[in-house]
N, C-alpha and C. Protein backbone atom coordinates (compact mmCIF):
# COMPACT_ATOMS: atom_id res chain seq x y z
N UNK A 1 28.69 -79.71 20.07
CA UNK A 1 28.80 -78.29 19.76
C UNK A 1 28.00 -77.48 20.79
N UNK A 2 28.68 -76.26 21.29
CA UNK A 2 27.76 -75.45 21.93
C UNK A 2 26.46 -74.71 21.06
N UNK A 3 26.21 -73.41 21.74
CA UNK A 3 25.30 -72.83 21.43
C UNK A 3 25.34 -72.00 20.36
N UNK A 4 26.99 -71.80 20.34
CA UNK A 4 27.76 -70.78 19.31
C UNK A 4 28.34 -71.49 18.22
N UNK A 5 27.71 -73.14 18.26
CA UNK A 5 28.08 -73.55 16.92
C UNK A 5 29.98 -73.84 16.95
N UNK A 6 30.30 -73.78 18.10
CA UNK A 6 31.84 -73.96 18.22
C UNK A 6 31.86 -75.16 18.71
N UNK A 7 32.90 -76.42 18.36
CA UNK A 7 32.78 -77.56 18.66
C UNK A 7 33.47 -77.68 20.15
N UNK A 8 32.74 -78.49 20.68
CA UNK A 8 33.41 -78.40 22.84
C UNK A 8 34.80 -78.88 22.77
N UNK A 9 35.09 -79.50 21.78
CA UNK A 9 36.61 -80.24 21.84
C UNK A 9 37.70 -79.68 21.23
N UNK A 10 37.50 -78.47 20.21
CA UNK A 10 38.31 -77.83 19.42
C UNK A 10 39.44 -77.31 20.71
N UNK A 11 40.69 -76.29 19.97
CA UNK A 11 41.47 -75.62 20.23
C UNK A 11 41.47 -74.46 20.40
N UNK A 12 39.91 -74.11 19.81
CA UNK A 12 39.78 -72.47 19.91
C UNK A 12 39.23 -71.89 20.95
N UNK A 13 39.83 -70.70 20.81
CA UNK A 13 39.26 -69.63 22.06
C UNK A 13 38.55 -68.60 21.40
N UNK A 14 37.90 -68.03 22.35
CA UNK A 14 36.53 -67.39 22.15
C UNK A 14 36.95 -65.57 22.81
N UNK A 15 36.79 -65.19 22.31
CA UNK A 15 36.72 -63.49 22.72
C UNK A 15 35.95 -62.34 22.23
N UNK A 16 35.65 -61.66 23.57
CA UNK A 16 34.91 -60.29 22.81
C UNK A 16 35.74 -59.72 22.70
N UNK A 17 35.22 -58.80 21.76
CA UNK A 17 35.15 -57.21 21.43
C UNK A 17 34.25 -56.19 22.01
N UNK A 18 34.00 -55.54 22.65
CA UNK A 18 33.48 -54.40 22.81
C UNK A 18 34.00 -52.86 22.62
N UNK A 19 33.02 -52.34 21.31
CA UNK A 19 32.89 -51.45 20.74
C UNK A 19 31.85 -50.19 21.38
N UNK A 20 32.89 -49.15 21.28
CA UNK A 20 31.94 -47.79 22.23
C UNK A 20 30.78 -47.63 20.12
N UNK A 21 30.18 -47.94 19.88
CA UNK A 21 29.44 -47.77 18.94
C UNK A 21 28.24 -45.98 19.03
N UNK A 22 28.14 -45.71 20.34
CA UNK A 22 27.56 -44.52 19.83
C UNK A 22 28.48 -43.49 19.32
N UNK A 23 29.81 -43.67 19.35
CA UNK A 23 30.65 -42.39 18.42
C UNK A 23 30.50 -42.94 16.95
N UNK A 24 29.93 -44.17 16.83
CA UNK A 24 29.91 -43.64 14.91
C UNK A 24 28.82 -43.28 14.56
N UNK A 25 27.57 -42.45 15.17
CA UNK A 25 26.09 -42.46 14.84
C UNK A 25 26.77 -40.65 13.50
N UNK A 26 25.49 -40.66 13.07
CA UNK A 26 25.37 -39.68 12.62
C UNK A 26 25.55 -38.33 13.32
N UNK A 27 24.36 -38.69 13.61
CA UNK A 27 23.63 -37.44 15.02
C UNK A 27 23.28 -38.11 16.25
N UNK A 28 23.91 -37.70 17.56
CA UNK A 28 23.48 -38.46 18.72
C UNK A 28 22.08 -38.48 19.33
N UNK A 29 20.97 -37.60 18.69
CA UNK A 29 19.89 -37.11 19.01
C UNK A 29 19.16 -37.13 18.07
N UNK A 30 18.13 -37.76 17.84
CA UNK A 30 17.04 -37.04 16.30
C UNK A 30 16.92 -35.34 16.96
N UNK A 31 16.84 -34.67 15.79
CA UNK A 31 16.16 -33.65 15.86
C UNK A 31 14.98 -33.49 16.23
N UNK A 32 13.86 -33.78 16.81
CA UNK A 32 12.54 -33.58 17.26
C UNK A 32 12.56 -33.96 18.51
N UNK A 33 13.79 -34.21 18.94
CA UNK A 33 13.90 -34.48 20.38
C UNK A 33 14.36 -33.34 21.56
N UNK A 34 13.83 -33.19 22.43
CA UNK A 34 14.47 -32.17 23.69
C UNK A 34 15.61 -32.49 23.94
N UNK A 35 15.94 -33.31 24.26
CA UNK A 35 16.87 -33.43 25.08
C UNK A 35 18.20 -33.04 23.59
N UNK A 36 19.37 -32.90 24.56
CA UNK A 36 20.69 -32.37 23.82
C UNK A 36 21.41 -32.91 24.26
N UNK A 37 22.68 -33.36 23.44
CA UNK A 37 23.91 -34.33 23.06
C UNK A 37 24.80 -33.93 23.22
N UNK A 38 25.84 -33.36 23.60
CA UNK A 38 27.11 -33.08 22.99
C UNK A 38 28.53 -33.86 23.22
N UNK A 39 28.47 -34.71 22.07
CA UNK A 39 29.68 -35.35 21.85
C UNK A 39 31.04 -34.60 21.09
N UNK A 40 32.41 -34.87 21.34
CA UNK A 40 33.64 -34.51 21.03
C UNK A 40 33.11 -35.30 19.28
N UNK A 41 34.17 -34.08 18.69
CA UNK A 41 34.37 -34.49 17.15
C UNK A 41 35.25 -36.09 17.54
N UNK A 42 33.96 -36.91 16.89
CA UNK A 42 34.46 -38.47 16.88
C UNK A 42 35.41 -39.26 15.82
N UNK A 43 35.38 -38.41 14.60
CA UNK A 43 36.33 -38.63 13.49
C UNK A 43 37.57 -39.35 13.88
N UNK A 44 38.21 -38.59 14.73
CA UNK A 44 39.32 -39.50 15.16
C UNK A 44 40.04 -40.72 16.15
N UNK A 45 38.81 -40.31 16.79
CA UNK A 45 38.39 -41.83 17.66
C UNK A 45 37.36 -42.76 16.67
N UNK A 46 36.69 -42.65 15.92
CA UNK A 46 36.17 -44.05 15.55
C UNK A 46 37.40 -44.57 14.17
N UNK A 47 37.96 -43.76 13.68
CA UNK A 47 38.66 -43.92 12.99
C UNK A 47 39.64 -44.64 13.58
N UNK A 48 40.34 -43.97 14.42
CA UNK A 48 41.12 -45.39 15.40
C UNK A 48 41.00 -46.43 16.05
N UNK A 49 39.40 -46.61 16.28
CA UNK A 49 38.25 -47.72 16.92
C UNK A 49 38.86 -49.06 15.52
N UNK A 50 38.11 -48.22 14.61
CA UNK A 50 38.07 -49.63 13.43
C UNK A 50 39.60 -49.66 12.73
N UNK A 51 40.64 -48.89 13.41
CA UNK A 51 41.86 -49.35 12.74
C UNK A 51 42.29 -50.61 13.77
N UNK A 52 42.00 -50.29 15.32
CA UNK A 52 42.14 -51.09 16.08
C UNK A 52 41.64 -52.74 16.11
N UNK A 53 40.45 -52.27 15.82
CA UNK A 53 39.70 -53.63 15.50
C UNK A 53 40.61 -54.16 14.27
N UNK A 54 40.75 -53.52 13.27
CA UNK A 54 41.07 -54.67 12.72
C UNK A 54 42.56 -55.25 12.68
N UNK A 55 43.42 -54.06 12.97
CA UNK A 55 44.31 -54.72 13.86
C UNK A 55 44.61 -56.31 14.23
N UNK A 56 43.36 -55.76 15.92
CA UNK A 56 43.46 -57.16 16.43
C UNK A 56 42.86 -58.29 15.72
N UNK A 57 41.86 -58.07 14.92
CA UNK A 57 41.46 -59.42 13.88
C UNK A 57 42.70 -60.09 13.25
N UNK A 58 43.08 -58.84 12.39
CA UNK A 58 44.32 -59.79 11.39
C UNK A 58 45.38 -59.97 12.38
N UNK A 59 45.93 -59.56 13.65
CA UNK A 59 46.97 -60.31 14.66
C UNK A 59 46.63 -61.44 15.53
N UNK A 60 45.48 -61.73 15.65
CA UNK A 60 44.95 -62.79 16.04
C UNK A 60 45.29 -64.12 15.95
N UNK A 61 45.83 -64.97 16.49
CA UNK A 61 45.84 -66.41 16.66
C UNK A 61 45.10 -66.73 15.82
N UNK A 62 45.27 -68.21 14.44
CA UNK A 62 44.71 -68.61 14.15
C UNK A 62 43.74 -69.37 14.84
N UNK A 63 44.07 -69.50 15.98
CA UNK A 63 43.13 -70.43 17.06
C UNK A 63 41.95 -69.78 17.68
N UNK A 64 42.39 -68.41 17.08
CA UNK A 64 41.14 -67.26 18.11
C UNK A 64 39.81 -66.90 17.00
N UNK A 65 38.73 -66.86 17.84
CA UNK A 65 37.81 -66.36 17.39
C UNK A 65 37.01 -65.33 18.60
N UNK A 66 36.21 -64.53 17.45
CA UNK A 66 35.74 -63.44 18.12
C UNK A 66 33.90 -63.11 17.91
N UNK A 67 33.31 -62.92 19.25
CA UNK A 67 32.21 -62.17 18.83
C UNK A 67 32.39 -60.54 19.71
N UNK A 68 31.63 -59.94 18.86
CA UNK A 68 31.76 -58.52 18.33
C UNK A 68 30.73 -57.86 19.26
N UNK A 69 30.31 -57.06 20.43
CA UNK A 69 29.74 -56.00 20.34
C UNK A 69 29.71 -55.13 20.63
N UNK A 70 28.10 -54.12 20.30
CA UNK A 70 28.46 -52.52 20.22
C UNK A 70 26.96 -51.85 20.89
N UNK A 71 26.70 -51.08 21.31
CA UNK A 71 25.58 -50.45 21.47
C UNK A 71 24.45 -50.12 20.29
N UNK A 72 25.26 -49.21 19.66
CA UNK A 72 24.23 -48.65 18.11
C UNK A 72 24.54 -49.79 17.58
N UNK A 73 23.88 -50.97 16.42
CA UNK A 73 23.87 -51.37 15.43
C UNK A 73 24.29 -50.49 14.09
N UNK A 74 24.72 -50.90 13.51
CA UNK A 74 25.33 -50.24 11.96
C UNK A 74 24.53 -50.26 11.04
N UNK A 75 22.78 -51.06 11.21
CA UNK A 75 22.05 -51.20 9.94
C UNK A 75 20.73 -50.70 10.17
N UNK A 76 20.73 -50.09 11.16
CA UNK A 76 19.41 -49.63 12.07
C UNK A 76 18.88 -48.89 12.37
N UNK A 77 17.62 -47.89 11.91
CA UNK A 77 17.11 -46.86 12.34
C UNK A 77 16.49 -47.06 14.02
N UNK A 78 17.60 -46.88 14.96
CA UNK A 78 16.77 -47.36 16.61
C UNK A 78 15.39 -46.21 17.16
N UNK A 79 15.82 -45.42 16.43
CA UNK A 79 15.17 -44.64 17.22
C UNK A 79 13.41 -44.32 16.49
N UNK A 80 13.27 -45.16 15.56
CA UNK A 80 11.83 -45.47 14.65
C UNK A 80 11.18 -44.21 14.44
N UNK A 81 11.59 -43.20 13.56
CA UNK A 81 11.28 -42.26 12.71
C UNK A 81 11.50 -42.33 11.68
N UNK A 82 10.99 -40.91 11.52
CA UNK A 82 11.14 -40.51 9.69
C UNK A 82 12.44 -40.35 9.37
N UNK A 83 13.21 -39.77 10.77
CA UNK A 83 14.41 -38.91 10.26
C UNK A 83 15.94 -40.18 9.88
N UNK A 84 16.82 -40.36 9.50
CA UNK A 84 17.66 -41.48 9.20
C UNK A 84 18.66 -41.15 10.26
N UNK A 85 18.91 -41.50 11.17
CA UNK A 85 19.63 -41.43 12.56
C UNK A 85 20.51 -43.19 12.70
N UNK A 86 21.57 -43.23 12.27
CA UNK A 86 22.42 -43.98 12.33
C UNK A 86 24.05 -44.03 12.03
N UNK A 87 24.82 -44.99 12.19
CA UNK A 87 26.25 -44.69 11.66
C UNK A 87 26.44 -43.77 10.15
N UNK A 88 27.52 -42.87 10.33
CA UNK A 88 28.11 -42.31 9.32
C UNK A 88 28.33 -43.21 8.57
N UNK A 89 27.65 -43.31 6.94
CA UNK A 89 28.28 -43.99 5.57
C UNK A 89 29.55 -44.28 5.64
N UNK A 90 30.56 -43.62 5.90
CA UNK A 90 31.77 -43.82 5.78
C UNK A 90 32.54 -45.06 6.88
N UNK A 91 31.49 -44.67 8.34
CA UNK A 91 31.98 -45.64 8.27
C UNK A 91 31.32 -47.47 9.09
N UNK A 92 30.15 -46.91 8.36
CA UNK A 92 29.03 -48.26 7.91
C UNK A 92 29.99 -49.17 7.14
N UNK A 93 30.65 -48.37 5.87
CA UNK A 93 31.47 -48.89 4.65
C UNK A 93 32.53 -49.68 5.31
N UNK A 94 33.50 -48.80 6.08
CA UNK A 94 34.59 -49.25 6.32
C UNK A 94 34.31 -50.62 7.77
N UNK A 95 33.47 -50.62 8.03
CA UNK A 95 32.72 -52.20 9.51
C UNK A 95 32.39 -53.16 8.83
N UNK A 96 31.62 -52.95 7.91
CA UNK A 96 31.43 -53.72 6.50
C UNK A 96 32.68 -54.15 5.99
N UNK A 97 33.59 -53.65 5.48
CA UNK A 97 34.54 -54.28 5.05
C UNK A 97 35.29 -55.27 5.76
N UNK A 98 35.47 -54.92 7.52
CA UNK A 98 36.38 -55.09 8.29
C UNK A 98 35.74 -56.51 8.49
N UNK A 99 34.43 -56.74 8.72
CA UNK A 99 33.98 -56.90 9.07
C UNK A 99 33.55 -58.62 7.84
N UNK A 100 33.65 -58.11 6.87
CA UNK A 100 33.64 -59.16 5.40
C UNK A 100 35.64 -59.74 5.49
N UNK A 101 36.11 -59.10 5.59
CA UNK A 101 37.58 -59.28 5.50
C UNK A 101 37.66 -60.56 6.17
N UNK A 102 37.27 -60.34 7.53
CA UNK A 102 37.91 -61.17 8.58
C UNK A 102 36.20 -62.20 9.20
N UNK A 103 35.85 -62.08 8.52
CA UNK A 103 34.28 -63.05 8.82
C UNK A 103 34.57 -64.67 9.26
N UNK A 104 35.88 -65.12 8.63
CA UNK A 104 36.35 -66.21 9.27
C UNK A 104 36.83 -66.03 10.87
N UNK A 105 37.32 -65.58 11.41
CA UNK A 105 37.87 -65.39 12.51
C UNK A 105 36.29 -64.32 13.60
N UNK A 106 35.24 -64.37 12.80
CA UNK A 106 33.95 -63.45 13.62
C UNK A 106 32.70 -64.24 13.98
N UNK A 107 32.00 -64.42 15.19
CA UNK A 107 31.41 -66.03 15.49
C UNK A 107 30.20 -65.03 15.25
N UNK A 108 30.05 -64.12 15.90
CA UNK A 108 28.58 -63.22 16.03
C UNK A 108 29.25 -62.01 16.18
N UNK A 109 27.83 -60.93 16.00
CA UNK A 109 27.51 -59.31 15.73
C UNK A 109 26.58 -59.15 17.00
N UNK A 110 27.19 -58.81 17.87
CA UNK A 110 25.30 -58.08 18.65
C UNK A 110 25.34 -56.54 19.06
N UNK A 111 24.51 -56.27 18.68
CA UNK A 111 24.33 -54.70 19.30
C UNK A 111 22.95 -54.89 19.33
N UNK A 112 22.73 -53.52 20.53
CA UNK A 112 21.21 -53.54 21.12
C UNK A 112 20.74 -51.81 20.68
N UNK A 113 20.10 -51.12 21.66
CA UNK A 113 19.83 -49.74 21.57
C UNK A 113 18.52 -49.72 20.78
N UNK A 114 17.71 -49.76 21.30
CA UNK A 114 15.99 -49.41 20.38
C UNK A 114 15.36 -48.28 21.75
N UNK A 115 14.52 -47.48 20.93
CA UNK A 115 14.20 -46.68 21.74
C UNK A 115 12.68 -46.90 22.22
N UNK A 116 12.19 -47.84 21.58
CA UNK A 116 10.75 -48.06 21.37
C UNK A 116 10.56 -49.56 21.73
N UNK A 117 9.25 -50.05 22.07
CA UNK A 117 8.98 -51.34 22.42
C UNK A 117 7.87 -51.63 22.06
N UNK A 118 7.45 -52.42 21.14
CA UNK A 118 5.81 -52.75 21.02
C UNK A 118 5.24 -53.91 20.98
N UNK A 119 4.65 -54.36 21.64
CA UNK A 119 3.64 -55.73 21.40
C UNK A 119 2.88 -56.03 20.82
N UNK A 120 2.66 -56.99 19.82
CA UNK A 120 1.26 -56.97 18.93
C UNK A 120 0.23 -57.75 19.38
């Protein structure tokens, strides 16, 4: 087995996904920040992001498997404040689902984006 827990001799193939993940944040900026954002109303691009995705999950080759990633994480305050700066609920809910649906056919999740670094 490799590193990914996929056996070296199987039939399966391996593919990403890459997800533009900062259109599902809340707010692209905490508020206590200078700097300014301005993103296009994303409603209808992430909405077509995760129709796409899952799409290609359920058209997928039984032979295919997939790891997944995205910039923002979906469970993550990156930017380590008070204020709650992450994906829209709606559609945290709906990645979650897509995401539970098709968990057979999903090897790994990675997303990065922290704004902070600390050593203890």
């Amino acid at each position: 087995k490799d590193i990914l827990d996929v056996d070296k001799d199987t039939d399966k193939y391996l593919s990403m996904i890459m997800l533009n993940t900062l259109l599902f944040l809340e707010s692209p900026v905490p508020k206590n920040e200078s700097k300014s954002y301005t993103l296009p109303n994303n409603e209808y691009s992430v909405n077509a992001t995760l129709r796409w995705l899952e799409d290609v999950l359920k058209h997928s080759h039984n032979d295919e498997l997939f790891m997944i990633t995205g910039h923002v994480p979906s469970v993550v305050n990156t930017w380590e404040t008070s204020l709650s700066i992450g994906w829209k609920d709606a559609y945290m809910k709906e990645y979650a689902r897509i995401m539970a649906e098709y968990s057979d056919k999903i090897m790994v999740n990675f997303a990065g984006h922290f704004h902070t670094f600390r050593m203890s």
